[in-house]
Protein backbone atom coordinates (compact mmCIF):
# COMPACT_ATOMS: atom_id res chain seq x y z
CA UNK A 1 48.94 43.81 -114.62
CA UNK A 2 46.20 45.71 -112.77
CA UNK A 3 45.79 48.62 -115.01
CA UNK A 4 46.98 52.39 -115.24
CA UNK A 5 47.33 53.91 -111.67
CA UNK A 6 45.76 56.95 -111.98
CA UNK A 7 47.24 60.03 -109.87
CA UNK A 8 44.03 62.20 -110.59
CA UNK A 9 40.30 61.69 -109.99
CA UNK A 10 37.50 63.18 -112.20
CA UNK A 11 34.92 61.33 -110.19
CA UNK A 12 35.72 59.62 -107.02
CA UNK A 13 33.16 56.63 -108.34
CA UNK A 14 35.93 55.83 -111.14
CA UNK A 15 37.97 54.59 -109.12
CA UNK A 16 38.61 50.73 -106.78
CA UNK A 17 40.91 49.82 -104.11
CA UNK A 18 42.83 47.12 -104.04
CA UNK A 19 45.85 45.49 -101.97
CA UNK A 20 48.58 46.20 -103.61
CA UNK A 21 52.70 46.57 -102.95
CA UNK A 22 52.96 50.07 -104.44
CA UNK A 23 55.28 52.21 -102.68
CA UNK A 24 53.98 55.41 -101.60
CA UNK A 25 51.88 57.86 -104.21
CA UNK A 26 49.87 60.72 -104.24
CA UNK A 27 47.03 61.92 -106.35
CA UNK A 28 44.52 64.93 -105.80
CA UNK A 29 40.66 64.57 -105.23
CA UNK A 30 37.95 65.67 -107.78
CA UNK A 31 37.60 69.05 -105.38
CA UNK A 32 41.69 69.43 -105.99
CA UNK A 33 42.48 68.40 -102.14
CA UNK A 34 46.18 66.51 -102.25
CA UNK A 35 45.29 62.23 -101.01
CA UNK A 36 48.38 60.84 -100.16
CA UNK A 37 48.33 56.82 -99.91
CA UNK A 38 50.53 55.17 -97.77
CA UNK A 39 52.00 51.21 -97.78
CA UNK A 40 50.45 50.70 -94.68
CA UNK A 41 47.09 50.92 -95.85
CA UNK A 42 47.88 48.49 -98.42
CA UNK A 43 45.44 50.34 -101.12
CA UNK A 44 46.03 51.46 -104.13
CA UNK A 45 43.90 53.42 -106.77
CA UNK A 46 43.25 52.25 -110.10
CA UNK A 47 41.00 53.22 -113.34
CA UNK A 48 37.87 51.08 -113.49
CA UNK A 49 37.63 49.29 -116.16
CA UNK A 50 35.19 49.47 -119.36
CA UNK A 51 32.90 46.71 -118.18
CA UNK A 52 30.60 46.92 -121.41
CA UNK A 53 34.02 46.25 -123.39
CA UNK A 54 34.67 42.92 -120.96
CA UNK A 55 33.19 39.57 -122.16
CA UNK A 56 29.97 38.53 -121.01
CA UNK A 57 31.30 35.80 -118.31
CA UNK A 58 33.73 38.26 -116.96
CA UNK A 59 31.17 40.92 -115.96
CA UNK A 60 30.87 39.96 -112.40
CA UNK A 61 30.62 42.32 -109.41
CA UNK A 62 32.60 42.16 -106.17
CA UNK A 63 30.57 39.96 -104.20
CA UNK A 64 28.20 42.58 -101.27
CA UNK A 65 29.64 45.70 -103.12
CA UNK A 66 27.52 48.00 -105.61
CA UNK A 67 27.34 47.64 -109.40
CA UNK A 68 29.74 50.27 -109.35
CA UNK A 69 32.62 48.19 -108.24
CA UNK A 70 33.55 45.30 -111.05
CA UNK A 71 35.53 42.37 -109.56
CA UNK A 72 37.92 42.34 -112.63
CA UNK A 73 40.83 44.23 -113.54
CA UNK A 74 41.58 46.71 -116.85
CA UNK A 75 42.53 43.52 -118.41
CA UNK A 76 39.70 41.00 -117.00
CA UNK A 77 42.06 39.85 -114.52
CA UNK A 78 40.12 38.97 -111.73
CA UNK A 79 40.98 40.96 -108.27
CA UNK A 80 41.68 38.30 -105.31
CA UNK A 81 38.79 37.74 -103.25
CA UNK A 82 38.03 39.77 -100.55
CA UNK A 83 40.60 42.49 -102.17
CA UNK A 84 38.38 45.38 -103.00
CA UNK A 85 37.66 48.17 -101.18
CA UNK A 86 34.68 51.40 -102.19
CA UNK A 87 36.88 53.97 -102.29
CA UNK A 88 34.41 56.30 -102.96
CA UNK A 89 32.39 55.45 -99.46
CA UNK A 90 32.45 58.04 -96.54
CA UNK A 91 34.32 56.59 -93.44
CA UNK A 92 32.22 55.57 -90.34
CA UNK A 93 32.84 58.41 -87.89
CA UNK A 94 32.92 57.13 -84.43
CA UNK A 95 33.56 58.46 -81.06
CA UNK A 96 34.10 56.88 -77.64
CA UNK A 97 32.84 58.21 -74.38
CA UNK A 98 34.95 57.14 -71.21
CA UNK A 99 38.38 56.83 -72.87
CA UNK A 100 40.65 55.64 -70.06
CA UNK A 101 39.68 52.23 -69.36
CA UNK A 102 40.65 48.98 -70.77
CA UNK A 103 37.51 48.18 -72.72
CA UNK A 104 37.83 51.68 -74.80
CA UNK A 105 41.81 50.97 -75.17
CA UNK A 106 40.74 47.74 -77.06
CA UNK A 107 38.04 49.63 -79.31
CA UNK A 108 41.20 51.90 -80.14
CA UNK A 109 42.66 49.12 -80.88
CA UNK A 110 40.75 47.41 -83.34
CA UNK A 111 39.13 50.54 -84.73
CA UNK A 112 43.07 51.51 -85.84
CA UNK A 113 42.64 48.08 -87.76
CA UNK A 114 39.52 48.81 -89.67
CA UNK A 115 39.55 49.89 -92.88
CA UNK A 116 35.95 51.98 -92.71
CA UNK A 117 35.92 53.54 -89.55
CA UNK A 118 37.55 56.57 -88.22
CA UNK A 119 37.86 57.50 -84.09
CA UNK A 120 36.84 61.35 -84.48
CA UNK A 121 36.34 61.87 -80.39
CA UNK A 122 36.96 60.86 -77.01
CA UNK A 123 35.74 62.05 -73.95
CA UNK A 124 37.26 62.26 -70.24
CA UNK A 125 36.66 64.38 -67.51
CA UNK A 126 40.81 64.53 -66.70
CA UNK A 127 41.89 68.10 -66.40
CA UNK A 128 43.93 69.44 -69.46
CA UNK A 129 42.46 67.61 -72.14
CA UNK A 130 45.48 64.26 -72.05
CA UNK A 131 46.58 62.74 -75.37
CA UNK A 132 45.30 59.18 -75.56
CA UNK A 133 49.12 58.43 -75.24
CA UNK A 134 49.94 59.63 -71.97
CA UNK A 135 46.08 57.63 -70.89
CA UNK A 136 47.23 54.58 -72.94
CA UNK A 137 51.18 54.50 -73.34
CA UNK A 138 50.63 51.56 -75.81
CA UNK A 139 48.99 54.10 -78.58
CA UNK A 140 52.13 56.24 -78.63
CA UNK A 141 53.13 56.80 -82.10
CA UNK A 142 49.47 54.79 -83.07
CA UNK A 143 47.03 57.89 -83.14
CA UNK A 144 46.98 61.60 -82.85
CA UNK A 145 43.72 62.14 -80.78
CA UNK A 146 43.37 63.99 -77.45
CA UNK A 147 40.79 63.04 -74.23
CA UNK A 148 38.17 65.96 -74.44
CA UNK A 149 35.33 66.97 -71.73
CA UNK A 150 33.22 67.00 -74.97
CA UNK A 151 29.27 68.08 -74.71
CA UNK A 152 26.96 65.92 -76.70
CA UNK A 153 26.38 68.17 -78.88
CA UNK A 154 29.60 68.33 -79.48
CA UNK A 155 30.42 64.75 -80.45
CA UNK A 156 27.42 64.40 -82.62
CA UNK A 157 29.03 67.03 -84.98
CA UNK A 158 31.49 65.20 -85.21
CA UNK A 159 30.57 60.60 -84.81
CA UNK A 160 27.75 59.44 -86.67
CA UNK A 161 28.02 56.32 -83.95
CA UNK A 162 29.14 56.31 -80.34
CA UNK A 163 30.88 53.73 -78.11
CA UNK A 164 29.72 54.57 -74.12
CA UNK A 165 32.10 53.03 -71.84
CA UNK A 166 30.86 54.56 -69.00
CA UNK A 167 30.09 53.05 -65.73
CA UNK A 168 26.78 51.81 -64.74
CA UNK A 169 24.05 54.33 -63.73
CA UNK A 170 26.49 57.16 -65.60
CA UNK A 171 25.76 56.06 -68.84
CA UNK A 172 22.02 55.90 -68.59
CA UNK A 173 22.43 59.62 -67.42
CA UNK A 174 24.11 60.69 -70.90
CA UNK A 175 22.55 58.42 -73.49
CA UNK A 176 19.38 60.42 -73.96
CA UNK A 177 21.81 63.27 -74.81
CA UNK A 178 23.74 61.73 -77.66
CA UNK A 179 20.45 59.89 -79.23
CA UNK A 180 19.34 63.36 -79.11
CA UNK A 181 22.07 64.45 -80.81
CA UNK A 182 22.30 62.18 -83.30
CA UNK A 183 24.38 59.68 -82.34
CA UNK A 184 23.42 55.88 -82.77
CA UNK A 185 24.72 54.53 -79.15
CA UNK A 186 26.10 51.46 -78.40
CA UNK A 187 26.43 51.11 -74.63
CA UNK A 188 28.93 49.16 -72.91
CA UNK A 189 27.51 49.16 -69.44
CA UNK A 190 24.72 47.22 -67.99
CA UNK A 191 22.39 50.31 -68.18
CA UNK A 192 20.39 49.12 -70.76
CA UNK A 193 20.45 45.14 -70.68
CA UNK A 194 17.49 44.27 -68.62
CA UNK A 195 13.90 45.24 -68.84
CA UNK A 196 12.28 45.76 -65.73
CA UNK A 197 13.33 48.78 -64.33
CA UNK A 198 12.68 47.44 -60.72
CA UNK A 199 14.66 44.50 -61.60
CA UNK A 200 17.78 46.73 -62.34
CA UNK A 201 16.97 49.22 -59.30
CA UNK A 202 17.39 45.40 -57.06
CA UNK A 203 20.43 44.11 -58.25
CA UNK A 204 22.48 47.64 -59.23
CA UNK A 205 21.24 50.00 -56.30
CA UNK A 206 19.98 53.35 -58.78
CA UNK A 207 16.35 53.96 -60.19
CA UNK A 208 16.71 53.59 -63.52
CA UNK A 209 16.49 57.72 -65.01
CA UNK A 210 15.47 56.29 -68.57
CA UNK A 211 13.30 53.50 -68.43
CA UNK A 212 11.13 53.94 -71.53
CA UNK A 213 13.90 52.89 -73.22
CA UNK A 214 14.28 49.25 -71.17
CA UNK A 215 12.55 46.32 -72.92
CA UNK A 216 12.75 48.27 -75.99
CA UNK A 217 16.68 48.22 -76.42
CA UNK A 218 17.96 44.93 -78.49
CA UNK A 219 20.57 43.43 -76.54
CA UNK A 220 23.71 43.37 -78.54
CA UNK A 221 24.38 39.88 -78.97
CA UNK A 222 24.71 39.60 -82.81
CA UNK A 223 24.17 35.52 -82.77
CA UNK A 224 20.79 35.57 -81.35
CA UNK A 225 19.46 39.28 -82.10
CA UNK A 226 21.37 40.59 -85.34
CA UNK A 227 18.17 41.63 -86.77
CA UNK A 228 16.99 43.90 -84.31
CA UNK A 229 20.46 45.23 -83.90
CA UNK A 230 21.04 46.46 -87.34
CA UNK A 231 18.44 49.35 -87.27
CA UNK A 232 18.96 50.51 -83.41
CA UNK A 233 19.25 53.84 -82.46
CA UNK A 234 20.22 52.14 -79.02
CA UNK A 235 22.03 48.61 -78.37
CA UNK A 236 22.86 47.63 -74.97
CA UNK A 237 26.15 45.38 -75.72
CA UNK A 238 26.22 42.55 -73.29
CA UNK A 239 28.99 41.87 -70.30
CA UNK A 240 31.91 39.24 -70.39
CA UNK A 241 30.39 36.44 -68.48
CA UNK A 242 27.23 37.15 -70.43
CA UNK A 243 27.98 36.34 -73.42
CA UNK A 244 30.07 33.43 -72.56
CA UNK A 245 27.04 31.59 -70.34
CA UNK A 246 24.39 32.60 -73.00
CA UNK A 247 26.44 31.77 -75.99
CA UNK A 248 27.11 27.96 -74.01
CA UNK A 249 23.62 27.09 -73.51
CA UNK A 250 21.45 28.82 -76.36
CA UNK A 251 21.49 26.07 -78.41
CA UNK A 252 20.88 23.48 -75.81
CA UNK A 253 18.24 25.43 -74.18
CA UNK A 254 16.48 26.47 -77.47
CA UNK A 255 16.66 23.11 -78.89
CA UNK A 256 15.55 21.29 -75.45
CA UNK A 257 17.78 19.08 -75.26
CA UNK A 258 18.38 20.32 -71.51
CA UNK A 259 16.23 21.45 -68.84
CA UNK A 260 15.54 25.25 -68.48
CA UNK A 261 15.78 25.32 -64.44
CA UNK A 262 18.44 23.85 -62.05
CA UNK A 263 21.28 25.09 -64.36
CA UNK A 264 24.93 25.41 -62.43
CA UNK A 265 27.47 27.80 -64.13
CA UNK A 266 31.04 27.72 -62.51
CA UNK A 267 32.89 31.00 -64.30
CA UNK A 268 36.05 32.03 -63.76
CA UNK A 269 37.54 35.53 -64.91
CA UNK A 270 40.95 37.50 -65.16
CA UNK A 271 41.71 40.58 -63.21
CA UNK A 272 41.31 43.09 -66.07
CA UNK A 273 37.30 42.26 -65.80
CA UNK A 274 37.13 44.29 -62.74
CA UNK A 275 37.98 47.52 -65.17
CA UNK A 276 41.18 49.36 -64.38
CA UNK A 277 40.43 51.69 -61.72
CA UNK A 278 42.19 50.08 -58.23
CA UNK A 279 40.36 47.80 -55.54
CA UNK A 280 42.01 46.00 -53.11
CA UNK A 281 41.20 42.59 -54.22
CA UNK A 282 42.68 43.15 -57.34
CA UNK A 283 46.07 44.65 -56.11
CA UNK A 284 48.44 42.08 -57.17
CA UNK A 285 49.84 41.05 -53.45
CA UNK A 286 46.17 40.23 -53.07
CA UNK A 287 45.21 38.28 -56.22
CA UNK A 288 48.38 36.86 -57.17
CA UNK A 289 48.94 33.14 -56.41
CA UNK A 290 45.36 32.69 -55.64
CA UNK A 291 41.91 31.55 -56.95
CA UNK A 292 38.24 33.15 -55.20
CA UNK A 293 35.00 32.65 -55.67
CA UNK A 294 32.96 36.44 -55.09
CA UNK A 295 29.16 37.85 -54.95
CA UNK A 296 28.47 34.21 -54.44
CA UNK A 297 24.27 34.50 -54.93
CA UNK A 298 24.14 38.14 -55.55
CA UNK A 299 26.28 38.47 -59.21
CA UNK A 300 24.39 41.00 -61.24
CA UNK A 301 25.03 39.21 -64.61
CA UNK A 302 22.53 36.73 -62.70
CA UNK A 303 19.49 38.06 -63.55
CA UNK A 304 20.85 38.94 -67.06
CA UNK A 305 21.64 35.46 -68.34
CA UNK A 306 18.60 34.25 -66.95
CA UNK A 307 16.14 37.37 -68.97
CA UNK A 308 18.14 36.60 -72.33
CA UNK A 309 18.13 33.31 -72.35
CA UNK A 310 14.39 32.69 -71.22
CA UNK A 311 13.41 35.46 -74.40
CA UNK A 312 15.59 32.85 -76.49
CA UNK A 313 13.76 29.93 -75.83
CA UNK A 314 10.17 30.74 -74.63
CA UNK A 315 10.72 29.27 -71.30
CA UNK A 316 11.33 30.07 -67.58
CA UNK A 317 14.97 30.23 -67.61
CA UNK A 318 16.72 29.94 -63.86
CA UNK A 319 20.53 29.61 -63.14
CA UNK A 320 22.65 29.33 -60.22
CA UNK A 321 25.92 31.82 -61.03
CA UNK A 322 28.81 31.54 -59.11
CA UNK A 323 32.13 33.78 -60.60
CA UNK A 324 35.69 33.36 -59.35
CA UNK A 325 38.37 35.31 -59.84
CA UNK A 326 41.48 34.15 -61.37
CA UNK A 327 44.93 35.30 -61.42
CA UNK A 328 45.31 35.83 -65.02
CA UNK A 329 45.02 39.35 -67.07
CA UNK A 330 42.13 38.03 -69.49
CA UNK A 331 39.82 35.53 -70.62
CA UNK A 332 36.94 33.70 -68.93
CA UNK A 333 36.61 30.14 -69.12
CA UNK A 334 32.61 28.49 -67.82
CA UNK A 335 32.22 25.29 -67.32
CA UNK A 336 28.14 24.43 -66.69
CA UNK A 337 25.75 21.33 -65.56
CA UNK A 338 22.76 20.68 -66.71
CA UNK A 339 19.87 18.06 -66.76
CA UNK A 340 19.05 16.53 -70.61
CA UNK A 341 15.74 16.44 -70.90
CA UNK A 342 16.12 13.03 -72.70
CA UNK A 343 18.85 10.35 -72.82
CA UNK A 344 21.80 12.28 -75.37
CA UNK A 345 25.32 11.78 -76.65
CA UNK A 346 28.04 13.86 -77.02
CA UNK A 347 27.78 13.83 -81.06
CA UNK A 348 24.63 14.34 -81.20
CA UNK A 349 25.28 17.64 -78.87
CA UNK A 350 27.76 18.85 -80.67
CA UNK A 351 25.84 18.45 -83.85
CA UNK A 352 23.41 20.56 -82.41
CA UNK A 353 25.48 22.97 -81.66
CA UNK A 354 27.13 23.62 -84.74
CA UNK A 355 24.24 23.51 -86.88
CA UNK A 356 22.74 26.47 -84.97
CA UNK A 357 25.86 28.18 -85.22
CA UNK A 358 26.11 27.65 -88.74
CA UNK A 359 27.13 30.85 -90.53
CA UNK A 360 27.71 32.25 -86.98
CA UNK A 361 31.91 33.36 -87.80
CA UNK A 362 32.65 34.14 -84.25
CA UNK A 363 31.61 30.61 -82.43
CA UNK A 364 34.20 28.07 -82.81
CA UNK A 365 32.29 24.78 -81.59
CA UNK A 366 35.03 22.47 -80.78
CA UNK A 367 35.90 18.62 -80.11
CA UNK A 368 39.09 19.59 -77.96
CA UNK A 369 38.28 21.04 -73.97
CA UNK A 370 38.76 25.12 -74.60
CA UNK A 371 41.48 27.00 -72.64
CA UNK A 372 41.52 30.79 -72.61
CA UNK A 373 44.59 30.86 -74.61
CA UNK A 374 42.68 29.60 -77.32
CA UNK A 375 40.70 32.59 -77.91
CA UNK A 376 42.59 35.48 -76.07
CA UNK A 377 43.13 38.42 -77.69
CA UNK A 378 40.63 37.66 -80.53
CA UNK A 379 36.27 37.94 -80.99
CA UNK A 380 36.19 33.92 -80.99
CA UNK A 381 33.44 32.13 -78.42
CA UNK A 382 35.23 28.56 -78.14
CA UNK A 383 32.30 26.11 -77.36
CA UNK A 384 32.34 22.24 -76.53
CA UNK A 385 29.93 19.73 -74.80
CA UNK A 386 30.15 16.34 -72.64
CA UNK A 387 28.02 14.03 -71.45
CA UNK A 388 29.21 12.99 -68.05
CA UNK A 389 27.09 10.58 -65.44
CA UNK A 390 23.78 11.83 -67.12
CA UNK A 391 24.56 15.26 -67.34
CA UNK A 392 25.18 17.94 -69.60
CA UNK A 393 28.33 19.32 -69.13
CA UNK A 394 29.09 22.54 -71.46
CA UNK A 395 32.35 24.88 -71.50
CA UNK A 396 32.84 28.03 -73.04
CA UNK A 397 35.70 30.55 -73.47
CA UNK A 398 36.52 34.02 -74.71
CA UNK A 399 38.58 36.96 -74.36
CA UNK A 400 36.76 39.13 -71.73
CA UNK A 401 37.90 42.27 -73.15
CA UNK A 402 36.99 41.39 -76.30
CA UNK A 403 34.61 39.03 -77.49
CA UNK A 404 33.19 40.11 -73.73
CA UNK A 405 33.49 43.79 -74.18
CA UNK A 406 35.06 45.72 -77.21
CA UNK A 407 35.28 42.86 -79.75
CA UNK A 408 31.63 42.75 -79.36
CA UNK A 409 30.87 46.05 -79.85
CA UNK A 410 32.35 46.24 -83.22
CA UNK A 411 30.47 43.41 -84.35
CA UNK A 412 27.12 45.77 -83.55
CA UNK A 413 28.72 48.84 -84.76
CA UNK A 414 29.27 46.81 -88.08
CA UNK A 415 25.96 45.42 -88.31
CA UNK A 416 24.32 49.17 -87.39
CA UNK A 417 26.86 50.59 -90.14
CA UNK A 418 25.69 48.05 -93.28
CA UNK A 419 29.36 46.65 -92.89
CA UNK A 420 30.11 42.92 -93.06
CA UNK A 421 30.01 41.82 -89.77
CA UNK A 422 33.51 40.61 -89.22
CA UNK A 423 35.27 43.90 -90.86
CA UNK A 424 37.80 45.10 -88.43
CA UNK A 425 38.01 41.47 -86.13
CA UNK A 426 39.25 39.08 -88.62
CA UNK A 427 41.92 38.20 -88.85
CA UNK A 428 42.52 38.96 -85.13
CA UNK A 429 44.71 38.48 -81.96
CA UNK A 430 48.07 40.16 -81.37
């Protein structure tokens, strides 16, 4: 039906991808090196057809792909949508730095799951250089990759992009390094998020050892700065609660329908945002069975929601933050009060809020109250409003590790690598 499966390539470019049921083949590259295709990958190789030869109407191209890839099969058989694949593209090499915490274990995740990147490195400072198995016992039997102490240098020979999950103040130490090497960063700690170096030197305790690079960074939140992100050498991927504040009042706050100041968010978390390494207040005889508020005043996402958002709208932007922790593993869940700025109803609210999310896959804006079940384990932002005694009441949810962290971070990497933006992270969860 699709054509003549073709075990031999005379030019890579003659050749599409497509889902297909094929048991397992083999064919040999143009430069004679033996491809073997697996089901799993769900690809198989066929001849391209003679497009001249097709009729006019059926001369269509694969909608975002080159000329080179026709949408039709040898017989003008139209491939399902969404089916093809440019086999003839190099794979996105990417490397992660910080392997053995939860938010890299996620990117492992996902990056297993997408079909044009490849995890070339990881670097850890354990002795012995680990397999990511014996780090992550959930990856046994999933990759063949070891934990290096890899120099920069190093990992720019072999990741065109790199992942830093290191922790605060170590990652602005390194990042210099690997933009010097190469490497197009995207940094998962709070190194890079704000702008004013003193700023950061008040609320995280370190001068800042790269400032030239603060208030020139686009923070990596695709759904209000995609364009900036897309040619970065640099993005500065935002935290869990974040992105779930931000995303719950942008629209309100840009549209001013609420008042910039005098804003209340109540956000609660799971244990796994406090990273994996032990603390005491997240041993589970101290968590378990109970529900606490902490850095009441002093959060350092504070100042973070409150820079974003006020470069979002144009205004003076000030919040009152208050986190809990909740004995769950993931997901945070925000529920936040504000003043309208003029009598408003629910509908028209929630109009708002899905017309400037329009064409924004990741944001579900919802009738139904959110629960972190809803979105755990996948890149959605669940969003509703209510109007309640004259107030604005908005809630937001997401997976912390992911549409808070990792999740995130792919949507960047995508946008930085010309790749549609949901590649990899739809469809998601378990």
């Amino acid at each position: 039906m699709f054509g003549e499966p073709c075990l031999r390539a005379s030019c890579p470019q003659e050749y599409i991808g497509i889902e297909s049921p094929l048991k397992t083949f083999e064919r040999r590259n143009s430069d004679d090196r033996r491809q073997v295709l697996y089901p799993a990958s769900k690809y198989a190789l066929f001849r391209r057809p003679a497009v001249e030869n097709l009729p006019a109407e059926k001369r269509g191209l694969a909608p975002g792909l080159p000329g080179a890839c026709p949408r039709f099969s040898a017989t003008g058989i139209p491939f399902p949508a969404g089916r093809l694949r440019k086999t003839h593209s190099p794979m996105v090499n990417v490397g992660i730095l910080g392997a053995t915490g939860y938010t890299a274990l996620e990117l492992i995740r996902i990056i297993l799951n997408h079909p044009e990147v490849k995890l070339t490195a990881l670097t850890s400072r354990q002795e012995g250089s680990p397999h990511v198995s014996t780090v992550h016992p959930s990856l046994a039997g999933r990759i063949d990759i070891r934990c290096e102490d890899l120099k920069p240098t190093q990992v720019g020979e072999r990741a065109q992009f790199v992942f830093c999950a290191l922790p605060h103040a170590a990652s602005m130490a390194v990042v210099p390094e690997y933009v010097a090497a190469g490497c197009r960063v995207i940094d998962l700690s709070a190194d890079y998020r704000l702008t004013d170096p003193a700023v950061y030197a008040q609320w995280y305790g370190h001068v800042h050892t790269d400032p030239t690079r603060l208030g020139t960074t686009p923070y990596g939140l695709p759904e209000l700065f995609a364009e900036r992100i897309k040619s970065a050498e640099l993005v500065a991927n935002p935290g869990c609660y974040t992105s779930t504040s931000i995303l719950g009042l942008a629209p309100a706050i840009c549209g001013g329908l609420i008042e910039p100041t005098g804003i209340i968010i109540d956000a609660k978390s799971g244990v796994s945002g406090a990273g994996r390494a032990p603390k005491l207040n997240t041993l589970f005889a101290e968590c378990n069975e109970s529900f606490s508020a902490y850095s009441v005043g002093t959060h350092r996402h504070m100042p973070e929601i409150e820079q974003v958002l006020s470069q979002a709208s144009g205004k003076n932007v000030e919040i009152l933050f208050t986190p809990h922790l909740v004995p769950m593993d993931r997901g945070i869940l925000a529920t936040i009060y504000a003043t309208p700025t003029r009598a408003v109803t629910q509908e028209e609210l929630l109009a708002e809020y899905r017309r400037y999310y329009a064409g924004k896959p990741f944001i579900r804006v919802v009738d139904h109250l959110p629960a972190t079940k809803d979105s755990a384990y996948t890149n959605f932002c669940d969003i509703t409003v209510r109007v309640v005694k004259g107030k604005v009441l908005i809630i937001a949810c997401l997976d912390n590790l992911i549409k808070g962290a990792s999740g995130v971070a792919i949507q960047n990497l995508n946008l930085m690598a010309g790749l549609p933006e949901t590649m990899g992270l739809l469809p998601c969860g378990r």
